[in-house]
C-alpha atoms as a PDB file:
ATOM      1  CA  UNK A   1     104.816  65.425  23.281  1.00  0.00           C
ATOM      2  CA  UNK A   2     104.419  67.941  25.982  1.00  0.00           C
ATOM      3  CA  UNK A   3     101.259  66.043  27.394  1.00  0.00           C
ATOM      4  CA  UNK A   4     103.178  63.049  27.171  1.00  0.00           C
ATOM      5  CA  UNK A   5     105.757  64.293  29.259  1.00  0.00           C
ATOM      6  CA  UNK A   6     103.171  65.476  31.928  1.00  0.00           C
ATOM      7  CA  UNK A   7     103.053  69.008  31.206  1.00  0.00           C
ATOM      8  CA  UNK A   8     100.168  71.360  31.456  1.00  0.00           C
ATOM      9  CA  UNK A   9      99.341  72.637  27.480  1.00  0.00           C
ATOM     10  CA  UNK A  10      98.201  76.250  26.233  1.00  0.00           C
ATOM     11  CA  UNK A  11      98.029  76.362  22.810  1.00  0.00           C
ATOM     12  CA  UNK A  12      97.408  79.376  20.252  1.00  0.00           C
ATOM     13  CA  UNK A  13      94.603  79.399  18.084  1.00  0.00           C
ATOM     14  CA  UNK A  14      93.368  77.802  16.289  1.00  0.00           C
ATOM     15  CA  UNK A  15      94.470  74.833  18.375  1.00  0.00           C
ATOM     16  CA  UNK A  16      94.399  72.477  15.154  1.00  0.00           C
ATOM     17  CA  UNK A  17      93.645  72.785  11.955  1.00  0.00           C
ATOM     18  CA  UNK A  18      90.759  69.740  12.076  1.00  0.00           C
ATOM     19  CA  UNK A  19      88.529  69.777  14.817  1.00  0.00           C
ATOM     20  CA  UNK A  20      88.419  66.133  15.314  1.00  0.00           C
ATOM     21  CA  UNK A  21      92.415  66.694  16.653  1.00  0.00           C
ATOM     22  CA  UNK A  22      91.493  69.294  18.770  1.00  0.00           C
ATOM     23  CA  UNK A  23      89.406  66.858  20.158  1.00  0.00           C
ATOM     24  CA  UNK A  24      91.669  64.199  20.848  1.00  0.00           C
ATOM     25  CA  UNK A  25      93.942  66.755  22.714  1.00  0.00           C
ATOM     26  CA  UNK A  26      91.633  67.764  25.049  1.00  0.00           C
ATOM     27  CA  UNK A  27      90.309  64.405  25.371  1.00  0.00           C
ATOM     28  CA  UNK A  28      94.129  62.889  25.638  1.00  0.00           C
ATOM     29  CA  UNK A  29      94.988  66.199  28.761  1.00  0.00           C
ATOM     30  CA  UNK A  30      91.532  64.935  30.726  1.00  0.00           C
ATOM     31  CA  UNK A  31      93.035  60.912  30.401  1.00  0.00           C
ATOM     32  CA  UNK A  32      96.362  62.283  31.609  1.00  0.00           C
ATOM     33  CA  UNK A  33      94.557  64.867  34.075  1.00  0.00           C
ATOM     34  CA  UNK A  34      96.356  67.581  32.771  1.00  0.00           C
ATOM     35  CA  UNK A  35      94.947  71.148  31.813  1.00  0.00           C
ATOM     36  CA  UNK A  36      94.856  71.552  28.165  1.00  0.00           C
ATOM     37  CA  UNK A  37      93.283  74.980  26.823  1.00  0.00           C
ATOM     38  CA  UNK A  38      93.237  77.012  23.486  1.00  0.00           C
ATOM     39  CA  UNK A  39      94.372  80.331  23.581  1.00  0.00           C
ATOM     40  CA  UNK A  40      91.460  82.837  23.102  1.00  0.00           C
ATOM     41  CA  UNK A  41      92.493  85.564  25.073  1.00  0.00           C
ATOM     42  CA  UNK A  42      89.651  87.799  24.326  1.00  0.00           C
ATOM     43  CA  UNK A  43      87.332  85.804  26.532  1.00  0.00           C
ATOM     44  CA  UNK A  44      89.612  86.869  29.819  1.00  0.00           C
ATOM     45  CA  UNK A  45      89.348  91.012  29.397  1.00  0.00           C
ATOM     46  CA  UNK A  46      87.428  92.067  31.941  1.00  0.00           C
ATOM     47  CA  UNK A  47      85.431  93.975  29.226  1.00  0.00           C
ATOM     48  CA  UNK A  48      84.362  90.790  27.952  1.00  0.00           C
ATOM     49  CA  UNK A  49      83.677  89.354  31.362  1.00  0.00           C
ATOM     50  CA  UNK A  50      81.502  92.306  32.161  1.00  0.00           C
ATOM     51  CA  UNK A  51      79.461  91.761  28.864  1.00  0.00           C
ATOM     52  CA  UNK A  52      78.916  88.141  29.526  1.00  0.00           C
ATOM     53  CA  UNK A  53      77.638  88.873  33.168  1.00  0.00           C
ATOM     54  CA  UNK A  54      75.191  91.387  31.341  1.00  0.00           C
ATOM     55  CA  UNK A  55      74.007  89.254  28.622  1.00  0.00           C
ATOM     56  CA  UNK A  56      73.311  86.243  31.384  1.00  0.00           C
ATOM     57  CA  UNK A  57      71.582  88.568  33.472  1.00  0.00           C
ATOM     58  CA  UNK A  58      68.403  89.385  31.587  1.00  0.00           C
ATOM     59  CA  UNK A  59      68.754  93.801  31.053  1.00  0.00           C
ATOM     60  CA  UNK A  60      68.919  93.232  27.058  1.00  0.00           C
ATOM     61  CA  UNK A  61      66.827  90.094  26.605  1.00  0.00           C
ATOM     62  CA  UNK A  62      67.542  86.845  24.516  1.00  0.00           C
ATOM     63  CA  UNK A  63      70.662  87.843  22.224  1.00  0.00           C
ATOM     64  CA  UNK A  64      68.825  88.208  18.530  1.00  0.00           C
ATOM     65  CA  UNK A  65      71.206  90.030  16.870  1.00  0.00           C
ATOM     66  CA  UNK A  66      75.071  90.010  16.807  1.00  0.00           C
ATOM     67  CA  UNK A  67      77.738  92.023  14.472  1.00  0.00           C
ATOM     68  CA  UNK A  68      81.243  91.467  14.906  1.00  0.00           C
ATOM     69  CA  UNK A  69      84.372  92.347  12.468  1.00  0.00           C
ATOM     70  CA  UNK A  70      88.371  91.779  12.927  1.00  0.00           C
ATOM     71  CA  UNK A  71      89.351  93.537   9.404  1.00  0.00           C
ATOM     72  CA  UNK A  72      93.674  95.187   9.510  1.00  0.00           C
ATOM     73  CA  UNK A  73      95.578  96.498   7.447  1.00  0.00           C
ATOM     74  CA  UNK A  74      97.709  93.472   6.414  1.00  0.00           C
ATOM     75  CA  UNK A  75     100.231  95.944   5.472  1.00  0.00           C
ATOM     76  CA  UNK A  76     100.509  96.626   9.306  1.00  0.00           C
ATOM     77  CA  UNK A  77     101.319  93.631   9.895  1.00  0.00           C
ATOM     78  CA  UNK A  78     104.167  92.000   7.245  1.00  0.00           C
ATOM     79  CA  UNK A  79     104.973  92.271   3.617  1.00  0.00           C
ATOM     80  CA  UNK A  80     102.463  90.173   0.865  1.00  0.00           C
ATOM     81  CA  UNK A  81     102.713  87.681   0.508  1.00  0.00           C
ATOM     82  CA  UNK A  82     105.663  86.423   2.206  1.00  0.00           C
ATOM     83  CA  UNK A  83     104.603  86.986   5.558  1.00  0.00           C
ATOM     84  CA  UNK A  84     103.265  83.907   7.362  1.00  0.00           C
ATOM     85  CA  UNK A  85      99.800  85.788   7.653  1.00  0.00           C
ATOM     86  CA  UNK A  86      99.401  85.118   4.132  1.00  0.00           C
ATOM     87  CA  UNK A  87     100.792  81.519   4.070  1.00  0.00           C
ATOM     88  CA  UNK A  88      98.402  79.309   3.296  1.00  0.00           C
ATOM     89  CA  UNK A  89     100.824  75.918   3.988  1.00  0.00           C
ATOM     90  CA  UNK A  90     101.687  77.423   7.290  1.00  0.00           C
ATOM     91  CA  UNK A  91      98.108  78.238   8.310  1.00  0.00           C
ATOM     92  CA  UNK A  92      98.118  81.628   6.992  1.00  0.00           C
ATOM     93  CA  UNK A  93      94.942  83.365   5.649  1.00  0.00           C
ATOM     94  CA  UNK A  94      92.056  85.034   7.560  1.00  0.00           C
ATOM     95  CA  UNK A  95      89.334  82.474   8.051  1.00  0.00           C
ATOM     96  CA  UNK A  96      92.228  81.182  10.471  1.00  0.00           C
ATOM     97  CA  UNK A  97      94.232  84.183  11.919  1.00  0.00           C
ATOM     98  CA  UNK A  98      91.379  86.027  12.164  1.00  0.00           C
ATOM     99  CA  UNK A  99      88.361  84.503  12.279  1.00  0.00           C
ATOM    100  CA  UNK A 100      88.171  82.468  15.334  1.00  0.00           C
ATOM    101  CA  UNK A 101      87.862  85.934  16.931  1.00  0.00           C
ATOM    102  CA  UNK A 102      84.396  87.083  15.135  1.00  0.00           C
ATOM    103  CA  UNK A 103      83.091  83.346  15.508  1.00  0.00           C
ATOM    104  CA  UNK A 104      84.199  83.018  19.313  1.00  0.00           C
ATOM    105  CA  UNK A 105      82.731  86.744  19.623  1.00  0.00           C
ATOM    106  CA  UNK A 106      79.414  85.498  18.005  1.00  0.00           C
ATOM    107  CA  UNK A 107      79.236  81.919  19.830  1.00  0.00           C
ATOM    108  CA  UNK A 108      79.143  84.329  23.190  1.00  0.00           C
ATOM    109  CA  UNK A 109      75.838  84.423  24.748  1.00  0.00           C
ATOM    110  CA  UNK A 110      74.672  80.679  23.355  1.00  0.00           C
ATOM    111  CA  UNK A 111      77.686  78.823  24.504  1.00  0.00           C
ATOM    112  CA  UNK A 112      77.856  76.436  21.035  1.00  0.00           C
ATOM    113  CA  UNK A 113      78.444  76.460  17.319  1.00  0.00           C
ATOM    114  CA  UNK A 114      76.812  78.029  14.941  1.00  0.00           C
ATOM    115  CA  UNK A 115      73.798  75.503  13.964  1.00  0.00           C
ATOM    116  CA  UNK A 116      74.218  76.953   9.924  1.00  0.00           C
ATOM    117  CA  UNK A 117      77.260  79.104   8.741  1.00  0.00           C
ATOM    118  CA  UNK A 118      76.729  81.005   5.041  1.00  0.00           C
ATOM    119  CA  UNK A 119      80.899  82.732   4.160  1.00  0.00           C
ATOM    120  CA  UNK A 120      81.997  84.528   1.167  1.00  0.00           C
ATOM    121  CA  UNK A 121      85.308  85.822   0.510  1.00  0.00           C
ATOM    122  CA  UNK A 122      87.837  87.113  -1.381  1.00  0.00           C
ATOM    123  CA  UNK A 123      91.327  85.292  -3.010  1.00  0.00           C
ATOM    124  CA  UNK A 124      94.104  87.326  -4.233  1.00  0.00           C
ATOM    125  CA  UNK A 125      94.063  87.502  -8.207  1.00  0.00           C
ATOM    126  CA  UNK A 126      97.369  88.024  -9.128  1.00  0.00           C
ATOM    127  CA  UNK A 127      98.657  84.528  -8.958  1.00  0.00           C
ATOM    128  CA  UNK A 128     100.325  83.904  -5.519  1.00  0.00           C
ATOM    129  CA  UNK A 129      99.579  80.738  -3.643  1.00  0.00           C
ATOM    130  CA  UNK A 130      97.958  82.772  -0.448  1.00  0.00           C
ATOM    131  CA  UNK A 131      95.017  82.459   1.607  1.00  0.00           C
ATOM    132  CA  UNK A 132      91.827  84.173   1.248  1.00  0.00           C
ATOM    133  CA  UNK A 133      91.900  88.161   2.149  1.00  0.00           C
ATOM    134  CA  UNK A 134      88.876  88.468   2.790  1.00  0.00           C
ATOM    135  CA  UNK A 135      85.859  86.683   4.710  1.00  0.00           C
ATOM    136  CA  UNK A 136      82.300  87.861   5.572  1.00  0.00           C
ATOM    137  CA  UNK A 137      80.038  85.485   7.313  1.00  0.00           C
ATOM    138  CA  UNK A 138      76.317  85.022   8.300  1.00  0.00           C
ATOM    139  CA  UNK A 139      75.998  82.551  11.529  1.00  0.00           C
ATOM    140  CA  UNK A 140      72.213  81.222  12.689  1.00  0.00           C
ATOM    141  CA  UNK A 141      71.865  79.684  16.118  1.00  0.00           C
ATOM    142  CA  UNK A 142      68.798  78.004  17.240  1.00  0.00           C
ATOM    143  CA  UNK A 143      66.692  77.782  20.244  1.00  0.00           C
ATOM    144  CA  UNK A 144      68.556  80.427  21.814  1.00  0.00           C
ATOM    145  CA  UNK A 145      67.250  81.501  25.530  1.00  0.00           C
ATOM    146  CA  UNK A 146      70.736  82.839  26.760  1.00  0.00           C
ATOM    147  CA  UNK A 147      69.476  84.955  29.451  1.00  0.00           C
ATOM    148  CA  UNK A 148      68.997  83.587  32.747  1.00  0.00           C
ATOM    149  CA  UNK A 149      65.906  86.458  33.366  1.00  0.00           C
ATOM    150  CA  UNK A 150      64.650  87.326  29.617  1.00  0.00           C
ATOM    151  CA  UNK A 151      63.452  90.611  29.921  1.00  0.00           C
ATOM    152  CA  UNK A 152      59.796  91.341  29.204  1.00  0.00           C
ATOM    153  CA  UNK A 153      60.286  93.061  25.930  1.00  0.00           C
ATOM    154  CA  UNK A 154      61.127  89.198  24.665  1.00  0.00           C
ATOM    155  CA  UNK A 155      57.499  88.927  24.680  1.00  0.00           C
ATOM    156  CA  UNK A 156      56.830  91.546  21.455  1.00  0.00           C
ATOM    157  CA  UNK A 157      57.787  90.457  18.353  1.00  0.00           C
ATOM    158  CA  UNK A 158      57.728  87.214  16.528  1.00  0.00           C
ATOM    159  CA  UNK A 159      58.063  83.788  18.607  1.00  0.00           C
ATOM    160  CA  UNK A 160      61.054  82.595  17.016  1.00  0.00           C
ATOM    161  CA  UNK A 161      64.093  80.994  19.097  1.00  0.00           C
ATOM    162  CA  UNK A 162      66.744  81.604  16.069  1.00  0.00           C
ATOM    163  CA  UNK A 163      69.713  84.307  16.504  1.00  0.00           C
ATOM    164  CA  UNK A 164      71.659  85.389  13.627  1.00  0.00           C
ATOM    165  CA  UNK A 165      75.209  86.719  13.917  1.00  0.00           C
ATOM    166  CA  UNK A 166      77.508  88.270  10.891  1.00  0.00           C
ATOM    167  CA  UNK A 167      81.245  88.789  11.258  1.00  0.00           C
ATOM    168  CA  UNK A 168      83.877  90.112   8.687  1.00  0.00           C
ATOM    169  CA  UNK A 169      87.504  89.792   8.706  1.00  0.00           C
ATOM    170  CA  UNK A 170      89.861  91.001   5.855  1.00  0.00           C
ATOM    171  CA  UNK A 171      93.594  91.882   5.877  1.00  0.00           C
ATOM    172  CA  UNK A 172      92.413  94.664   2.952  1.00  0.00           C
ATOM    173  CA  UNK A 173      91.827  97.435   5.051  1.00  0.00           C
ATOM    174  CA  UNK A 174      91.163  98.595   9.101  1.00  0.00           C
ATOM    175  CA  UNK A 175      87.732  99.305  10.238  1.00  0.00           C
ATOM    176  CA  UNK A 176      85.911 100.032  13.189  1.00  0.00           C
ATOM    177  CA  UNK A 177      86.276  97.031  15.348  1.00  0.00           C
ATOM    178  CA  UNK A 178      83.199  96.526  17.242  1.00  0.00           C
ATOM    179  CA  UNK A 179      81.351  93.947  18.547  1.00  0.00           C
ATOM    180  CA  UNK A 180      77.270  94.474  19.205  1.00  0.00           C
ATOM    181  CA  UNK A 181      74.741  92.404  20.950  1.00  0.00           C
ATOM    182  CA  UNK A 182      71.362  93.379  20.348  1.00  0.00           C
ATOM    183  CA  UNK A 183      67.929  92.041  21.941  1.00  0.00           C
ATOM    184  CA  UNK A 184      64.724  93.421  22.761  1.00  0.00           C
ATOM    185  CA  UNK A 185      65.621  95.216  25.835  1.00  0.00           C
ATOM    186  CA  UNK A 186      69.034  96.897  23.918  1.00  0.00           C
ATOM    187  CA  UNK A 187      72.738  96.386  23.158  1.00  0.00           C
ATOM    188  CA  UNK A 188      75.574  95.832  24.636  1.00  0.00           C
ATOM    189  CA  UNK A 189      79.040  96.913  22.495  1.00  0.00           C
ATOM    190  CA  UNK A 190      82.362  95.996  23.256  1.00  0.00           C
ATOM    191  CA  UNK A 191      84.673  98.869  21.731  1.00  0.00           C
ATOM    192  CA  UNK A 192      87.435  98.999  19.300  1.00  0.00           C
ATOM    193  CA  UNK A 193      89.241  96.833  19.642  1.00  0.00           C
ATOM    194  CA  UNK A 194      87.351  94.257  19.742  1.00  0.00           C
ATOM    195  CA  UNK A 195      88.835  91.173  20.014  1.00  0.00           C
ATOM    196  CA  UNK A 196      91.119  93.168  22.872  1.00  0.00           C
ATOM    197  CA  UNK A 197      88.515  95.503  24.843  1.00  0.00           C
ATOM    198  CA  UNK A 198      89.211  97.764  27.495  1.00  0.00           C
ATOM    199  CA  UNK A 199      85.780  99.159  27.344  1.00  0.00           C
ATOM    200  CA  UNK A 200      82.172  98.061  26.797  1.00  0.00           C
ATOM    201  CA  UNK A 201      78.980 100.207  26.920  1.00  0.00           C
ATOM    202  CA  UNK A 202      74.957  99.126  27.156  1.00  0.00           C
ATOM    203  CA  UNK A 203      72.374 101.043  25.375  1.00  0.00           C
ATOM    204  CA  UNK A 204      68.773 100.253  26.953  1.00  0.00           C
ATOM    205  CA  UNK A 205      66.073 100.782  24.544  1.00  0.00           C
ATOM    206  CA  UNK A 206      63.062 102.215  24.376  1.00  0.00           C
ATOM    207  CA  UNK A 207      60.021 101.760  22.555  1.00  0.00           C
ATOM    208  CA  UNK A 208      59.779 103.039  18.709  1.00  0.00           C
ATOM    209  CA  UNK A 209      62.689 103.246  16.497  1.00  0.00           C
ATOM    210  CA  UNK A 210      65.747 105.078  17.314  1.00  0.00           C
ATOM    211  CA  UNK A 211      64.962 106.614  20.936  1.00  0.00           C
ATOM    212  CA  UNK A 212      68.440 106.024  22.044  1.00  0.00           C
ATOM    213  CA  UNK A 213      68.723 110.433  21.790  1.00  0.00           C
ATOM    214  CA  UNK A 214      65.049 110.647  23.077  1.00  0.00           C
ATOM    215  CA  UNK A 215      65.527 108.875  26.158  1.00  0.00           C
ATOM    216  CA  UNK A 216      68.675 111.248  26.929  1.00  0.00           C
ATOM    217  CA  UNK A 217      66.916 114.042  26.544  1.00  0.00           C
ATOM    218  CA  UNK A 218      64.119 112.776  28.696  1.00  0.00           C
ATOM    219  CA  UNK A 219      66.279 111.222  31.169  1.00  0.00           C
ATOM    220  CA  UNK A 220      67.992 115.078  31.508  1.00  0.00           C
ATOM    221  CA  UNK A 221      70.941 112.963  30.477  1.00  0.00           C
ATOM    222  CA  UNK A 222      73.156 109.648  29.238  1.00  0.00           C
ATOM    223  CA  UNK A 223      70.748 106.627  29.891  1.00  0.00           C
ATOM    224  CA  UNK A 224      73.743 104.485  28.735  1.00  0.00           C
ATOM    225  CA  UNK A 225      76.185 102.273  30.960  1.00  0.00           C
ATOM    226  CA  UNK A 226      79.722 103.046  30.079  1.00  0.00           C
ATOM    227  CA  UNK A 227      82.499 100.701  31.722  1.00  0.00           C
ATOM    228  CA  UNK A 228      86.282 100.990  31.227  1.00  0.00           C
ATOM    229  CA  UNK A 229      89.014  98.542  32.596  1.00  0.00           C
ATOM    230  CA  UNK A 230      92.654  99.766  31.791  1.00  0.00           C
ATOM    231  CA  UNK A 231      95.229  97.052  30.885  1.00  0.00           C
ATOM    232  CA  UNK A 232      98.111  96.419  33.384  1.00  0.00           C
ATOM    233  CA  UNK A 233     101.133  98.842  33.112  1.00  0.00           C
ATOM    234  CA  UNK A 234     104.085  97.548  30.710  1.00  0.00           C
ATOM    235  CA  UNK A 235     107.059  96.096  32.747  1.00  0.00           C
ATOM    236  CA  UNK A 236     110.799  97.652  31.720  1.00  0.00           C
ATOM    237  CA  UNK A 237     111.800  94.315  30.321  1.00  0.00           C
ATOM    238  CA  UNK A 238     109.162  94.229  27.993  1.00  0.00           C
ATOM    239  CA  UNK A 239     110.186  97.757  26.974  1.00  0.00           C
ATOM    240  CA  UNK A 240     114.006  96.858  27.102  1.00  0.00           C
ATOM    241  CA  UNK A 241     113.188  94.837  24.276  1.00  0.00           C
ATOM    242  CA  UNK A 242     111.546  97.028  22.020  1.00  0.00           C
ATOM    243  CA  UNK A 243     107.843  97.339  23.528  1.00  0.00           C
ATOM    244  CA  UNK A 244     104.064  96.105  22.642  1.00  0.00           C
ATOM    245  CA  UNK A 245     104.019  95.554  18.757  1.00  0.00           C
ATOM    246  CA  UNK A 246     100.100  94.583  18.891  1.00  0.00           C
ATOM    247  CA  UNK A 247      97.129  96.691  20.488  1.00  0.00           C
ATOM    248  CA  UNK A 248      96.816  95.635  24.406  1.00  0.00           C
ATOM    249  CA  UNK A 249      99.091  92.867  24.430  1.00  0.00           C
ATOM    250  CA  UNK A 250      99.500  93.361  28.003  1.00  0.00           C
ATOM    251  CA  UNK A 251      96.204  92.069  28.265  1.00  0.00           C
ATOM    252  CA  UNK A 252      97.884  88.678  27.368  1.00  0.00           C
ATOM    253  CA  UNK A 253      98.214  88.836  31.501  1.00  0.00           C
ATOM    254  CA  UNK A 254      94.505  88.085  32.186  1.00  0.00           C
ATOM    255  CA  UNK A 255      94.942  84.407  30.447  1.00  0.00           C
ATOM    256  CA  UNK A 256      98.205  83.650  31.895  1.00  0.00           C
ATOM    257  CA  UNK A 257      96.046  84.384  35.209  1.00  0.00           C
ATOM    258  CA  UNK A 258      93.644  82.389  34.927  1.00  0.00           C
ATOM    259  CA  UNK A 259      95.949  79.398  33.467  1.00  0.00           C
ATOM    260  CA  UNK A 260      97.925  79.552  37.032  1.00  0.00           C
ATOM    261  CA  UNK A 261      94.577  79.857  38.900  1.00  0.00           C
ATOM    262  CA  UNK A 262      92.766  77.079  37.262  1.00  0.00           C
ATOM    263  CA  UNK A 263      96.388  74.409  37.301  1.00  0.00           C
ATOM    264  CA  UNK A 264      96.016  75.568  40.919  1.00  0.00           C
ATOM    265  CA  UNK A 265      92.559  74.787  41.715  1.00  0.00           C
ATOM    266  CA  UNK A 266      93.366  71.142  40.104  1.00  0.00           C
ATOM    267  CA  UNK A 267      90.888  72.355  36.436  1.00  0.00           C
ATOM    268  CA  UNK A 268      91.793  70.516  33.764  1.00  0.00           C
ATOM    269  CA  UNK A 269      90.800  73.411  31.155  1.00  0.00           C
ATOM    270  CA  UNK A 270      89.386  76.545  30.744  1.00  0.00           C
ATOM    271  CA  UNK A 271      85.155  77.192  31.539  1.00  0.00           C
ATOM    272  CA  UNK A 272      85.513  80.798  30.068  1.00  0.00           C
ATOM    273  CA  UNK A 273      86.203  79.252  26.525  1.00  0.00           C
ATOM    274  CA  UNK A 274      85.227  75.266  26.895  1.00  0.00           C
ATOM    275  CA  UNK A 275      86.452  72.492  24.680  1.00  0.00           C
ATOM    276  CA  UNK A 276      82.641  72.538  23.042  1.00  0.00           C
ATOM    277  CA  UNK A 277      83.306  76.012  22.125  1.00  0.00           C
ATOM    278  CA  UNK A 278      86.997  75.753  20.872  1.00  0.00           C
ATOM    279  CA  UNK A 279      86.166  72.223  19.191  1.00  0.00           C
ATOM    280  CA  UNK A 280      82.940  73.834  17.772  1.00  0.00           C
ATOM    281  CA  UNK A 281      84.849  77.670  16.317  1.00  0.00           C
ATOM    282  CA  UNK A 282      87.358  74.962  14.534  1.00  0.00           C
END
């Protein structure tokens, strides 16, 4: 309707719930030459910018290894199981409210879908028509050479080209939060939360299993790269209201930015989060 009325289109995730329709939107915005993008706001903090420039630039090597999790207290957020997080007709249950986030975070440094997803979860046993609680998931993608310069440390090790990523996300209780990028060369970590950073840090490694305190001692010091970005101030309307109910929702700003710069600059969607990637997470 919207895109047949000539307006530009940001939609929440997940854009639809079939990924040949997401298709067909962006497909119908580039006929129309209007910008259609989904809304995966973690991909604009500059945490997550920062950690992309580092992945692409070679200090870690190839991305082998990724861990990501998105787990809340559903409690936190409304009562089960009337609350629309829970509703399974309404889209409700975590491999959808949640888990675009840990596949997005894990689709990162190789730009594409997961070439073989393995999930296992858990339903509610008392009766009630809800989504699943609970999903953990083991991702494989192949013939990944993300970074532009692989480090030398590549070159150890067996000559595969695989990655494997695992993400969990669960409405049964809050954890840590993290996201972790590991290669030869070390790991990069975007901090709780997550799928929200304000701060990242990159842990080079040495040779022989866990040097990380070694090499501080040797280098009289911290050998890791610690980067913090804080969000935009709040605005007295949005406190008038009643405030930020979720963690860095100010951070909401960095997406709406780059909406207005890319309508702007005549882009018809977004390149930090592509159709092949939002297609793809569906």
């Amino acid at each position: 309707m919207a895109l047949n009325a000539g307006k530009h289109v940001l939609v929440e995730k997940p854009m639809c719930m079939k990924a040949e329709d997401a298709q067909f939107l962006y497909d119908f915005g580039k006929k129309k030459g209007l910008f259609v993008g989904e809304g995966m706001w973690t991909r604009f903090f500059p945490a997550v910018e920062w950690t992309r420039m580092h992945l692409g630039d070679g200090g870690i090597g190839t991305v082998r290894v990724v861990h990501c999790d998105f787990n809340i207290d559903g409690d936190d957020v409304g009562p089960y199981p009337t609350d629309s997080i829970y509703a399974r007709e309404l889209g409700g249950g975590t491999s959808w409210t949640m888990g675009p986030y840990v596949i997005a975070a894990a689709m990162m440094p190789f730009g594409k879908e997961p070439d073989s997803i393995a999930a296992n979860g858990v339903l509610a046993n008392d009766g009630e028509d809800v989504g699943e609680l609970a999903v953990g998931m083991t991702m494989t993608f192949r013939n990944c050479e993300n970074s532009s310069s692989p480090s030398s440390s590549d070159n150890r090790g067996p000559p595969i080209t695989i990655s494997i990523a695992n993400g969990m996300v669960g409405y049964l209780a809050e954890d840590s939060e993290e996201t972790q990028y590991a290669g030869k060369g070390g790991r990069i970590t975007l901090l709780r939360p997550a799928h929200c950073p304000t701060s990242a840090r990159l842990t080079p490694k040495l040779s022989g299993r866990g040097n990380d305190d070694k090499a501080k001692v040797a280098a009289g010091g911290n050998t890791e790269t610690f980067v913090e970005f804080p969000l935009p101030p709040s605005l007295p309307e949005i406190e008038a209201s009643g405030g930020i109910q979720m963690p860095n929702s100010m951070g909401f700003i960095y997406e709406a930015e780059a909406v207005r710069r890319l309508i702007g600059a005549g882009q018809i969607t977004f390149p930090q989060w592509t159709p092949e990637e939002s297609v793809g997470c569906i």
